[in-house]
Protein backbone atom coordinates (compact mmCIF):
# COMPACT_ATOMS: atom_id res chain seq x y z
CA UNK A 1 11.14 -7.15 3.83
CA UNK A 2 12.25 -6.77 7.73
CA UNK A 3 14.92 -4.21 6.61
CA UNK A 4 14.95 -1.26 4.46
CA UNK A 5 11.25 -0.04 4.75
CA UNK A 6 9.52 2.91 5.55
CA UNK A 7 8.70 4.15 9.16
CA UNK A 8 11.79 2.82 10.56
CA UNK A 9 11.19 5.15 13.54
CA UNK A 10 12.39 2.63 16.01
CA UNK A 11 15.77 2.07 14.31
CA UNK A 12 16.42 5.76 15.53
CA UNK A 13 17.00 6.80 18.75
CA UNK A 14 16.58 10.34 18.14
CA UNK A 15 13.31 11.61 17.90
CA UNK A 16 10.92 11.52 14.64
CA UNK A 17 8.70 14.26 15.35
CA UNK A 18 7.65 14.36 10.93
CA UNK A 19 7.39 11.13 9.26
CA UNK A 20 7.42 11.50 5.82
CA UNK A 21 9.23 7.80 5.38
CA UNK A 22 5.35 5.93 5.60
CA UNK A 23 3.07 6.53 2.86
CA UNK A 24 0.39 7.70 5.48
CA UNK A 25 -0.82 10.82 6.52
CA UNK A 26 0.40 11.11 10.40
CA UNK A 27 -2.06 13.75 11.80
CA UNK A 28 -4.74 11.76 11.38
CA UNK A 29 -7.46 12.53 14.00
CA UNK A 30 -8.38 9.18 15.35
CA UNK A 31 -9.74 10.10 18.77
CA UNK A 32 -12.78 8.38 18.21
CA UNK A 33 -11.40 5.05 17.62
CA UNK A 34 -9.21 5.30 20.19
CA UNK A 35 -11.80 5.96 22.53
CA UNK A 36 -14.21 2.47 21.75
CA UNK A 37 -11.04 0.04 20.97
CA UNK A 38 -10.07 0.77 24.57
CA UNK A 39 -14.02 0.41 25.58
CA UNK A 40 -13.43 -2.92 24.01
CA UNK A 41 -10.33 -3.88 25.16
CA UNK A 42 -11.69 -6.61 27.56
CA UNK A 43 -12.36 -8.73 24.37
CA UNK A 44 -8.76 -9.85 23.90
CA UNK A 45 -9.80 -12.54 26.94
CA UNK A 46 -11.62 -14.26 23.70
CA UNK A 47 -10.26 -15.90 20.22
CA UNK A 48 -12.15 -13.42 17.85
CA UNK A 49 -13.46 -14.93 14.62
CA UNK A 50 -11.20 -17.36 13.12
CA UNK A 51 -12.24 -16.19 9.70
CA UNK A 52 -13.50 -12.40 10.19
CA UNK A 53 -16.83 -13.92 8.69
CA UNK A 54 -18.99 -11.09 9.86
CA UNK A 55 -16.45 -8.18 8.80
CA UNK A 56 -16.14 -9.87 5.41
CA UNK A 57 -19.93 -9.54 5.67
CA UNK A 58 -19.53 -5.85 6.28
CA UNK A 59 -17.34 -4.93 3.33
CA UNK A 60 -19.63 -6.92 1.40
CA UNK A 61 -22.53 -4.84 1.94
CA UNK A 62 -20.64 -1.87 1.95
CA UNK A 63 -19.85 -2.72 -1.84
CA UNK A 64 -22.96 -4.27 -3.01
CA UNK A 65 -21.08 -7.58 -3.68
CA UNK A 66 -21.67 -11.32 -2.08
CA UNK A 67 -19.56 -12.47 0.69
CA UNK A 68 -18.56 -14.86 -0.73
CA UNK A 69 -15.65 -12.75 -3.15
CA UNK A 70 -14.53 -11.48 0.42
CA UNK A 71 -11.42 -12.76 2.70
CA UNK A 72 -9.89 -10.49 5.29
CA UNK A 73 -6.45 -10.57 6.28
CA UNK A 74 -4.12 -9.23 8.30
CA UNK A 75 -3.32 -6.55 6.27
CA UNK A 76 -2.37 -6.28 2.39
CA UNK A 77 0.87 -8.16 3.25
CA UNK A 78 -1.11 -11.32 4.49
CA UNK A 79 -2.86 -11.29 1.40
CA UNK A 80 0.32 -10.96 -0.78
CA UNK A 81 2.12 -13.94 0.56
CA UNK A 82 -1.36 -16.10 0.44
CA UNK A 83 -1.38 -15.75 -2.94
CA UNK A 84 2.43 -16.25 -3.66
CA UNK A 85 1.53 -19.69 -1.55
CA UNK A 86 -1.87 -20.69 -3.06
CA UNK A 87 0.23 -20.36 -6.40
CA UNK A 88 3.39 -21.41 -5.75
CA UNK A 89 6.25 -22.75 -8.17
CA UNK A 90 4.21 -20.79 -10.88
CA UNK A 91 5.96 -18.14 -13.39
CA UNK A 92 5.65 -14.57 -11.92
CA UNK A 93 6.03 -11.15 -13.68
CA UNK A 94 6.13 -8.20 -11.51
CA UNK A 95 6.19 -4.52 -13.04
CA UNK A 96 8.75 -2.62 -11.02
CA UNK A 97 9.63 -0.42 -8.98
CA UNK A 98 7.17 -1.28 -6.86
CA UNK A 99 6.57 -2.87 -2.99
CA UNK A 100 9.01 -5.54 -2.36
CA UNK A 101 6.82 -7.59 -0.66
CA UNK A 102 5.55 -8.88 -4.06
CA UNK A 103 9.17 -10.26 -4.96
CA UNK A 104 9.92 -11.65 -1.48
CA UNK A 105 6.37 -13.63 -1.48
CA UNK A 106 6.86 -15.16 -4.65
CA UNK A 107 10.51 -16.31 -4.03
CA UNK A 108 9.63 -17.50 -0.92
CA UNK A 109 7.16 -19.55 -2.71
CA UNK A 110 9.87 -20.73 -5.31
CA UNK A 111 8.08 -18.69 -8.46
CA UNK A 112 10.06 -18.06 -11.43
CA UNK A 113 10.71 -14.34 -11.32
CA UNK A 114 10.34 -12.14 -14.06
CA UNK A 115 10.77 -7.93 -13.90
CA UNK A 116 8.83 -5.50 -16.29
CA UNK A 117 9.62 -2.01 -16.54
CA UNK A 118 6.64 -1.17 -18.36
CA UNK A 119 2.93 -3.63 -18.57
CA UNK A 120 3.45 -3.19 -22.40
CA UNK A 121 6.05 -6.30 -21.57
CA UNK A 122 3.13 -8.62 -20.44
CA UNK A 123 3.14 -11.26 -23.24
CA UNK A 124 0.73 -13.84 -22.07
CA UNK A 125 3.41 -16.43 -21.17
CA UNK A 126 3.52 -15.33 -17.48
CA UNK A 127 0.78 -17.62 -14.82
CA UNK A 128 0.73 -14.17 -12.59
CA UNK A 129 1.35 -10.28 -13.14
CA UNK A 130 1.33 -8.49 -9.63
CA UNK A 131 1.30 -4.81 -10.11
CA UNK A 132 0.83 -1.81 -7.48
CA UNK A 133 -2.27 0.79 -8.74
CA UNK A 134 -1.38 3.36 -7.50
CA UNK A 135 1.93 2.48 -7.37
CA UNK A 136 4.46 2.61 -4.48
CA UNK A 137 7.13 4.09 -4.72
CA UNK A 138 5.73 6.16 -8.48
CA UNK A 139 2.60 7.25 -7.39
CA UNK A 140 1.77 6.14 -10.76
CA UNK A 141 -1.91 5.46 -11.54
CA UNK A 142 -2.43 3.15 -14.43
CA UNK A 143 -6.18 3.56 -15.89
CA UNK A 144 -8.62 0.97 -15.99
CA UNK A 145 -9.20 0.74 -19.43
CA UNK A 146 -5.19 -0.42 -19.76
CA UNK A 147 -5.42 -2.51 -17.02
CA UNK A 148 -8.59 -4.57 -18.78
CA UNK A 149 -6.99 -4.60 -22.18
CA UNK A 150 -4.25 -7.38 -20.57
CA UNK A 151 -6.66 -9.20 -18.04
CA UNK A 152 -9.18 -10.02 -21.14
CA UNK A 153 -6.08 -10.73 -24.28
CA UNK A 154 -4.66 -13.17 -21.76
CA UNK A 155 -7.56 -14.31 -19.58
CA UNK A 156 -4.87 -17.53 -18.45
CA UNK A 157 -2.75 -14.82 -16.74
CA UNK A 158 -4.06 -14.27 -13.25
CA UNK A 159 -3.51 -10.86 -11.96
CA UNK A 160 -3.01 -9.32 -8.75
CA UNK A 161 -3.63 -5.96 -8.87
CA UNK A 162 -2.80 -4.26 -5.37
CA UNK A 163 -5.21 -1.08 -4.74
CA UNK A 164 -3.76 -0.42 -1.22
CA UNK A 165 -3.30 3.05 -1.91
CA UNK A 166 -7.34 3.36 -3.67
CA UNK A 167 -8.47 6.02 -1.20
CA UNK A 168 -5.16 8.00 -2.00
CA UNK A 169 -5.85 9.48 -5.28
CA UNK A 170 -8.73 11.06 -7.66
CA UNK A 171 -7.89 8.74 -10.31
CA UNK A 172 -10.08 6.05 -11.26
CA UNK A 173 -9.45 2.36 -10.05
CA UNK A 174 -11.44 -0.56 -10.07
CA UNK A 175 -14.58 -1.02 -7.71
CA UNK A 176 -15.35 -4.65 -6.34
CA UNK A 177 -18.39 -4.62 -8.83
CA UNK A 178 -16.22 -3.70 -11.95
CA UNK A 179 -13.55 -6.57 -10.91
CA UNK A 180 -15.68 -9.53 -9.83
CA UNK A 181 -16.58 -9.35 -13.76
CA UNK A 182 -13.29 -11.03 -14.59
CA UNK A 183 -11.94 -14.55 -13.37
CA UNK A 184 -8.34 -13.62 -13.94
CA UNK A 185 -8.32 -10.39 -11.11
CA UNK A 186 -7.11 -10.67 -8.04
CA UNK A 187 -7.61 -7.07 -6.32
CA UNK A 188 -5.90 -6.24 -2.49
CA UNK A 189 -7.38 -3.67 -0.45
CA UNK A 190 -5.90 -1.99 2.49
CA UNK A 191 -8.10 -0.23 5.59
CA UNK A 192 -4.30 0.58 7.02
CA UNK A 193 -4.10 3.16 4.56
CA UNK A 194 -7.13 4.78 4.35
CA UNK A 195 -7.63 5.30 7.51
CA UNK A 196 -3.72 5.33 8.99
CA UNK A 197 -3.71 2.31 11.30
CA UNK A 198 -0.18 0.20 9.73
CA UNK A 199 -0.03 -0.71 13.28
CA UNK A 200 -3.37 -2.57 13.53
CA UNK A 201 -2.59 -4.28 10.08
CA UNK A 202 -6.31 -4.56 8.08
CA UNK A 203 -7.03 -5.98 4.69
CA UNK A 204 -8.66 -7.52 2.27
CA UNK A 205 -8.79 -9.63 -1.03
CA UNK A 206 -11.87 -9.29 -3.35
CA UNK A 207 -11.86 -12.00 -6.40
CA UNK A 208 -14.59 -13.98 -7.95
CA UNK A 209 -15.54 -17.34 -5.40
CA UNK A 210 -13.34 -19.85 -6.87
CA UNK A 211 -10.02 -17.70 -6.89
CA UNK A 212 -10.85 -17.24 -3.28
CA UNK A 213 -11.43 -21.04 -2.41
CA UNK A 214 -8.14 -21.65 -3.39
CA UNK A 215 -6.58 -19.08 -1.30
CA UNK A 216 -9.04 -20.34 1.68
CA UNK A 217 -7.34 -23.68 1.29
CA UNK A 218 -4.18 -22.16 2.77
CA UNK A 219 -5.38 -19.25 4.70
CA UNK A 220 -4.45 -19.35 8.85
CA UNK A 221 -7.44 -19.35 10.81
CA UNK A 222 -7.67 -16.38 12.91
CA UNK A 223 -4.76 -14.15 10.98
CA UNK A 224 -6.85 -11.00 12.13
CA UNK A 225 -6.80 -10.11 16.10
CA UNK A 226 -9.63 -8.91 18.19
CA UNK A 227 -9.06 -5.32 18.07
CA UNK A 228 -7.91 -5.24 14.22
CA UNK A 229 -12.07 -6.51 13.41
CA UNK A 230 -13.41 -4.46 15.86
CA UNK A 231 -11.52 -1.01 14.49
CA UNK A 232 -12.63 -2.20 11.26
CA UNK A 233 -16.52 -2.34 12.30
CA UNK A 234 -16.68 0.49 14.07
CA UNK A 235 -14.46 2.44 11.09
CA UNK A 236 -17.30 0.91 8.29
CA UNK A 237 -20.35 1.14 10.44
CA UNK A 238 -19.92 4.61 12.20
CA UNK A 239 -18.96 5.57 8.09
CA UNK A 240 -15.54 7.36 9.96
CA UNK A 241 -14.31 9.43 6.68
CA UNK A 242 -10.83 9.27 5.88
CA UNK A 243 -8.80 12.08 5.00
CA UNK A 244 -10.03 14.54 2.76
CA UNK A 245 -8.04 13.45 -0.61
CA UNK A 246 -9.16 16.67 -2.90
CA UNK A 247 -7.34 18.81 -0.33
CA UNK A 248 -4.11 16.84 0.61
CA UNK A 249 -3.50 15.76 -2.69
CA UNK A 250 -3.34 19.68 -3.27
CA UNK A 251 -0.59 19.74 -0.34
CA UNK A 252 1.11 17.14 -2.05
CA UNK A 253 1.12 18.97 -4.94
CA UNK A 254 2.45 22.32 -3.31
CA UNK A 255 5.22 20.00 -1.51
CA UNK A 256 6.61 19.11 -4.70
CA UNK A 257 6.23 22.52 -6.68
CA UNK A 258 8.87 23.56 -3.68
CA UNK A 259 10.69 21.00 -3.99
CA UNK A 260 11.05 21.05 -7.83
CA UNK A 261 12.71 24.40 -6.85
CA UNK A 262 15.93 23.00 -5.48
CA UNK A 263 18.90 22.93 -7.45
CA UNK A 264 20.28 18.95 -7.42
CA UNK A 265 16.64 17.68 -6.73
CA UNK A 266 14.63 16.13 -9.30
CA UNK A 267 11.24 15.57 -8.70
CA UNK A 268 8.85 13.19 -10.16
CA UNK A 269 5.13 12.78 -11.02
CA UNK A 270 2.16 11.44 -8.72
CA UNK A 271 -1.08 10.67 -8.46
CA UNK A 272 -1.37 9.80 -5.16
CA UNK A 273 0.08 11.40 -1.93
CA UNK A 274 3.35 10.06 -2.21
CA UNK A 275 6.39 10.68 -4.95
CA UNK A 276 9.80 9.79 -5.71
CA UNK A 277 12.90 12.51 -5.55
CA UNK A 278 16.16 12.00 -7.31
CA UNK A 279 19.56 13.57 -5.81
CA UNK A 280 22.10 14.17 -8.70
CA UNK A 281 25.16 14.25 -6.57
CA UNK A 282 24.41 13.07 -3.46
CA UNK A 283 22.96 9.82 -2.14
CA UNK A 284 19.61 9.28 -0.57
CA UNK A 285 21.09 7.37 2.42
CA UNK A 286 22.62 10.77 3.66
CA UNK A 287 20.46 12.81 3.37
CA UNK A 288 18.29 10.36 5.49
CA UNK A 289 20.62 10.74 8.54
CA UNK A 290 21.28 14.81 8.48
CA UNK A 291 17.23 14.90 8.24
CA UNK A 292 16.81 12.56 11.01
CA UNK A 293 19.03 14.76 13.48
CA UNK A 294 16.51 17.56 12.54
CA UNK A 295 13.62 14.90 13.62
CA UNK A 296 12.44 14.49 10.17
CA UNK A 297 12.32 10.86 8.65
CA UNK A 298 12.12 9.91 4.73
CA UNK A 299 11.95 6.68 2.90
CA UNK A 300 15.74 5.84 1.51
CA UNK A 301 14.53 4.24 -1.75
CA UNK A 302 17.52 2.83 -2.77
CA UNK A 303 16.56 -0.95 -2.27
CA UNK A 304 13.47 -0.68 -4.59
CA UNK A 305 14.57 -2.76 -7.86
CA UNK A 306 15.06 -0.42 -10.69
CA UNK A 307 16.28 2.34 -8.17
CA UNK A 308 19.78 3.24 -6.68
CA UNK A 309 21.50 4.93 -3.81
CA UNK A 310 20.13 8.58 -5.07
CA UNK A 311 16.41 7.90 -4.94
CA UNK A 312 14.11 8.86 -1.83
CA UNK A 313 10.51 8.91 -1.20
CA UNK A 314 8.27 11.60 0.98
CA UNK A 315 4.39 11.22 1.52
CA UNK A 316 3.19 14.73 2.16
CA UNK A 317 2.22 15.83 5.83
CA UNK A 318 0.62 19.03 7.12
CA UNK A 319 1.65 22.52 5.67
CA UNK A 320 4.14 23.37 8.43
CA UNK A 321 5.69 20.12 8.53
CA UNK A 322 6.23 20.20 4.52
CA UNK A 323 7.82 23.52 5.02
CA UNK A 324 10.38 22.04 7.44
CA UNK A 325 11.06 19.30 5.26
CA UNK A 326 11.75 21.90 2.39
CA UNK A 327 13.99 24.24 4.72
CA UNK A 328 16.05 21.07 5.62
CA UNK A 329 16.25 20.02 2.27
CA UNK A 330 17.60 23.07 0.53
CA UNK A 331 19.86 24.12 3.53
CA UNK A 332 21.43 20.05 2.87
CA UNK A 333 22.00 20.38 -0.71
């Protein structure tokens, strides 16, 4: 997906000064890592690990699990297309909407595509199910409980169960622990999220040993650069905390109770700090470009299958930047 994503900020010349297009939180305060990566910035003289061993190590102990049901990669999207290729030419269901990276990694990988609206369509036929938890572009959390009623009534369906967004909600998602209990879960992790660094692109797959040999077998060596594995150390051993979810997932919520106000606008449910807005009359695309002349960006959703032209997405940002987006909004429509 090299066009139509969020955080497009360089396809603009004017300047973004609120991005609401990325589902991360922009203010951030990141000093801290800012201040050792550059203390460490000699390193990139030397290959770094060529398979993360000892931050796979890290995570590991972090979550009381064995190494071995760890692989880094270079963020969630590395992991995605690994296991489109480690699987490929196999039958693929994928519940939408949801990130099209899962659709462009299996047809790269010549899978037979299926779409599901709803998991209640899983019948047992498919070889994968990839599904977003939370979801992107929803927000939609789908509970555990559901989730394991499909991975144990067809345990010869693998699924890949993406939890980039985990740290993004109060719902309840699987742990490492709770997963590694079934050989037919694939779980994706993301430290770009939780701790806003897209740009150094972080991640991770966590799957019982032999799901993960298989992926090993066509895994590059050294996917993850220098500074990515040393942001991720210092992140898990200095135990940096990422944003405090109780209290922006209350922002979120007051960013949609204001925007539920506007005539023309509906607004739909989340569970995470992201949600979807529909435009009766007008198209998404639009209102994209009179926001960006007022420095504000949003996600034009219109290229997620299942969604048209008058669908956009927001993640929530600070109070005064929500505000603006809610001015603009209201003074467009």
């Amino acid at each position: 997906m090299l066009r139509g994503h969020g955080d497009d900020i360089y396809n603009h010349k004017q300047e973004i000064k609120s991005n609401f297009s990325s589902n991360i939180y922009g203010k951030q305060d990141l000093t801290s890592l800012f201040a050792y990566l550059k203390s460490k910035i000699h390193l990139i003289s030397s290959y770094p690990e060529p398979d993360a061993a000892s931050f796979a190590q890290l995570i590991a102990e972090k979550n009381e699990v064995e190494k071995s049901t760890i692989a880094v990669t270079n963020g969630a999207t590395e992991a995605i297309y690994l296991i489109a290729q480690t699987f490929r030419k196999n039958k693929s269901a994928i519940i939408i909407p949801t990130f099209s990276e899962y659709e462009d990694a299996c047809a790269a990988n010549e899978h037979s595509l299926f779409f599901y609206q709803n998991i209640e369509e899983i019948n047992g036929t498919e070889n994968l199910v990839w599904l977003c938890n939370p979801n992107n572009p929803t927000g939609k959390v789908y509970e555990k409980d559901e989730l394991k009623k499909y991975i144990l009534r067809y345990p010869k369906t693998l699924f890949v169960i993406d939890q980039s967004y985990e740290s993004l909600t109060n719902q309840s998602v699987f742990s490492m622990q709770e997963s590694l209990v079934f050989s037919n879960l694939i779980l994706v992790h993301s430290m770009t999220k939780q701790f806003a660094i897209p740009g150094l692109r972080l991640g991770y797959i966590s799957a019982q040993p032999n799901v993960l040999n298989q992926l090993e077998k066509y895994k590059m060596p050294w996917s993850v650069n220098q500074m990515a594995l040393e942001a991720g150390h210092f992140l898990l051993k200095n135990k940096i905390q990422g944003l405090n979810t109780f209290d922006y997932l209350n922002e979120t919520k007051r960013l949609r109770e204001k925007l539920e106000k506007i005539s023309g606008l509906q607004v739909f449910p989340t569970e995470t700090n992201f949600f979807l807005c529909q435009l009766k009359n007008k198209t998404a695309a639009d209102l994209k470009s009179f926001l960006i002349e007022k420095g504000i960006l949003i996600r034009d959703a219109s290229n997620f299958r299942g969604l048209d032209k008058h669908y956009f997405r927001v993640a929530a940002q600070s109070p005064e930047e929500n505000d603006q987006l809610v001015k603009f909004v209201k003074e467009w429509i």
